[in-house]
Protein backbone atom coordinates (compact mmCIF):
# COMPACT_ATOMS: atom_id res chain seq x y z
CA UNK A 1 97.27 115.38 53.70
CA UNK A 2 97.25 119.08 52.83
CA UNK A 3 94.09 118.58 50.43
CA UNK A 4 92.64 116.22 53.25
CA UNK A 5 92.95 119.05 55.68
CA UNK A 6 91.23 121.62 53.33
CA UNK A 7 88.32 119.01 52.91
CA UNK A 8 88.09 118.99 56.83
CA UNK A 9 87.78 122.92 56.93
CA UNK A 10 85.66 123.52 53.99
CA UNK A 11 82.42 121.44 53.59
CA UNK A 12 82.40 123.00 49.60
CA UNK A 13 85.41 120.28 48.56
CA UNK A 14 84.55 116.65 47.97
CA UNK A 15 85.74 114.41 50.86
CA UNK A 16 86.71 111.37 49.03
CA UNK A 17 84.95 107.82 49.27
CA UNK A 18 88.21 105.69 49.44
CA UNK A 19 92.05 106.16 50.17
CA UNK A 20 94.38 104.17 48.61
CA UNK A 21 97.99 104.75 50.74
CA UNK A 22 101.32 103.83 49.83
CA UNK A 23 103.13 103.46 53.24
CA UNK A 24 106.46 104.61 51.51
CA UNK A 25 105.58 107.94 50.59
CA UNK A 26 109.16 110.67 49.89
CA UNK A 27 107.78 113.29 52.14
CA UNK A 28 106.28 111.88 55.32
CA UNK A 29 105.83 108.25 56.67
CA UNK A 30 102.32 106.81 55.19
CA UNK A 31 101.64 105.10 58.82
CA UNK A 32 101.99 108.95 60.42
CA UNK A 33 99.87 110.02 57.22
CA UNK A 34 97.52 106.90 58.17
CA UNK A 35 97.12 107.55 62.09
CA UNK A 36 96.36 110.92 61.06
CA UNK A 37 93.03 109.88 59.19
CA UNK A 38 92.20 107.24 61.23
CA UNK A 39 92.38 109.76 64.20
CA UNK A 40 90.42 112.90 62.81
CA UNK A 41 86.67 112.73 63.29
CA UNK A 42 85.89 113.82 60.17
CA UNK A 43 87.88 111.81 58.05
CA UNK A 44 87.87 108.44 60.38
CA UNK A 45 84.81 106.67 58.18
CA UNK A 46 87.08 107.00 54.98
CA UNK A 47 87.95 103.55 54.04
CA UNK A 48 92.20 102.74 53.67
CA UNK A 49 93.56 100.20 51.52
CA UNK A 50 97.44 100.55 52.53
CA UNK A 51 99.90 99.93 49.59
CA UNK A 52 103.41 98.46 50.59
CA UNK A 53 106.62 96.62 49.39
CA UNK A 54 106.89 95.39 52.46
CA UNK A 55 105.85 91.43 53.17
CA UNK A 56 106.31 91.93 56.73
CA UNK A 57 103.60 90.04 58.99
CA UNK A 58 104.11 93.17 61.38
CA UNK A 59 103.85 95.13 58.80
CA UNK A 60 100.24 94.38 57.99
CA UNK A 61 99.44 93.44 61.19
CA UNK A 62 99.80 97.71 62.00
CA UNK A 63 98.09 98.72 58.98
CA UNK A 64 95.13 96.99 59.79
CA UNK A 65 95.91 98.17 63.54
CA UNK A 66 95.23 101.62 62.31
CA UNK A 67 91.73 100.52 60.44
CA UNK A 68 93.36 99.89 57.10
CA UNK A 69 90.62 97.79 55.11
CA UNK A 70 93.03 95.91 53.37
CA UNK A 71 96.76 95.73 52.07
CA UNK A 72 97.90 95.01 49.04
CA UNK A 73 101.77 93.79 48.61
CA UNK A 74 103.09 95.73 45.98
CA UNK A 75 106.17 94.56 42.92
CA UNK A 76 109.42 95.43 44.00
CA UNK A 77 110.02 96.31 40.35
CA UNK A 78 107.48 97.85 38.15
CA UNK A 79 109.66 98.04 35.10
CA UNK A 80 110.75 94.88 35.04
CA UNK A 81 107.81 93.27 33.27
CA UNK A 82 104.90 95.54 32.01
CA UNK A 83 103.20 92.07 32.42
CA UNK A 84 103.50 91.96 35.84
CA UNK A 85 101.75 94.91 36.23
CA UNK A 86 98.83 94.49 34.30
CA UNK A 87 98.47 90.82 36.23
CA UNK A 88 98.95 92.86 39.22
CA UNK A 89 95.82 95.25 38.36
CA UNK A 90 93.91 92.31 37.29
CA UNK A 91 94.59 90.58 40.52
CA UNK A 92 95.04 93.14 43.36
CA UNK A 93 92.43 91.76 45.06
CA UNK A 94 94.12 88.51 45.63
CA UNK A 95 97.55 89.83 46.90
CA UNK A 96 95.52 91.54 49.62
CA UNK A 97 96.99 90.25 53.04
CA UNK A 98 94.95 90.00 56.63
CA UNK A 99 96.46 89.83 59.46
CA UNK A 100 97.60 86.98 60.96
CA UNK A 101 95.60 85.78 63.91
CA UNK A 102 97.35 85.56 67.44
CA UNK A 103 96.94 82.89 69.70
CA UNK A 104 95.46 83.96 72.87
């Protein structure tokens, strides 16, 4: 966020054509780092793809709540089989999740 904020305040810096977010960040909660973009008028047209461990229905259902473009379920364990991740990079785009439509 800080470098996001300096992009905001100085037109000089390169505001960046794509986020990708992990929602599990150490620092700060990605959805807080996620409402924050989604809610500044300057950085509100940058496209989020939200990374998460998390298969949750809910879960995805509030990333895309907070104009995520898409979410893409994570491995639990990236060391467990270097294999797994390069299928994972080969095939991100078909691990993305959409939200599941409610009944109205």
């Amino acid at each position: 966020m800080d470098y996001l904020k300096k992009v905001c305040d100085d037109a000089r810096l390169p505001k960046p054509e794509l986020i990708i977010l992990d929602l599990n960040l150490p620092k700060k909660d990605g959805r807080e780092v996620l409402n924050e973009i989604k809610t500044n008028e300057y950085l509100l047209r940058i496209p989020v793809i939200v990374l998460t461990s998390s298969t949750s229905a809910e879960d995805v259902s509030k990333a895309y709540g907070e104009h995520a473009i898409a979410t893409i379920a994570k491995p639990v364990d990236w060391t467990s089989s270097p294999e797994s991740s390069r299928s994972w990079k080969s095939s991100g785009s078909r691990r993305s999740s959409c939200p599941s439509r409610s009944r109205t």
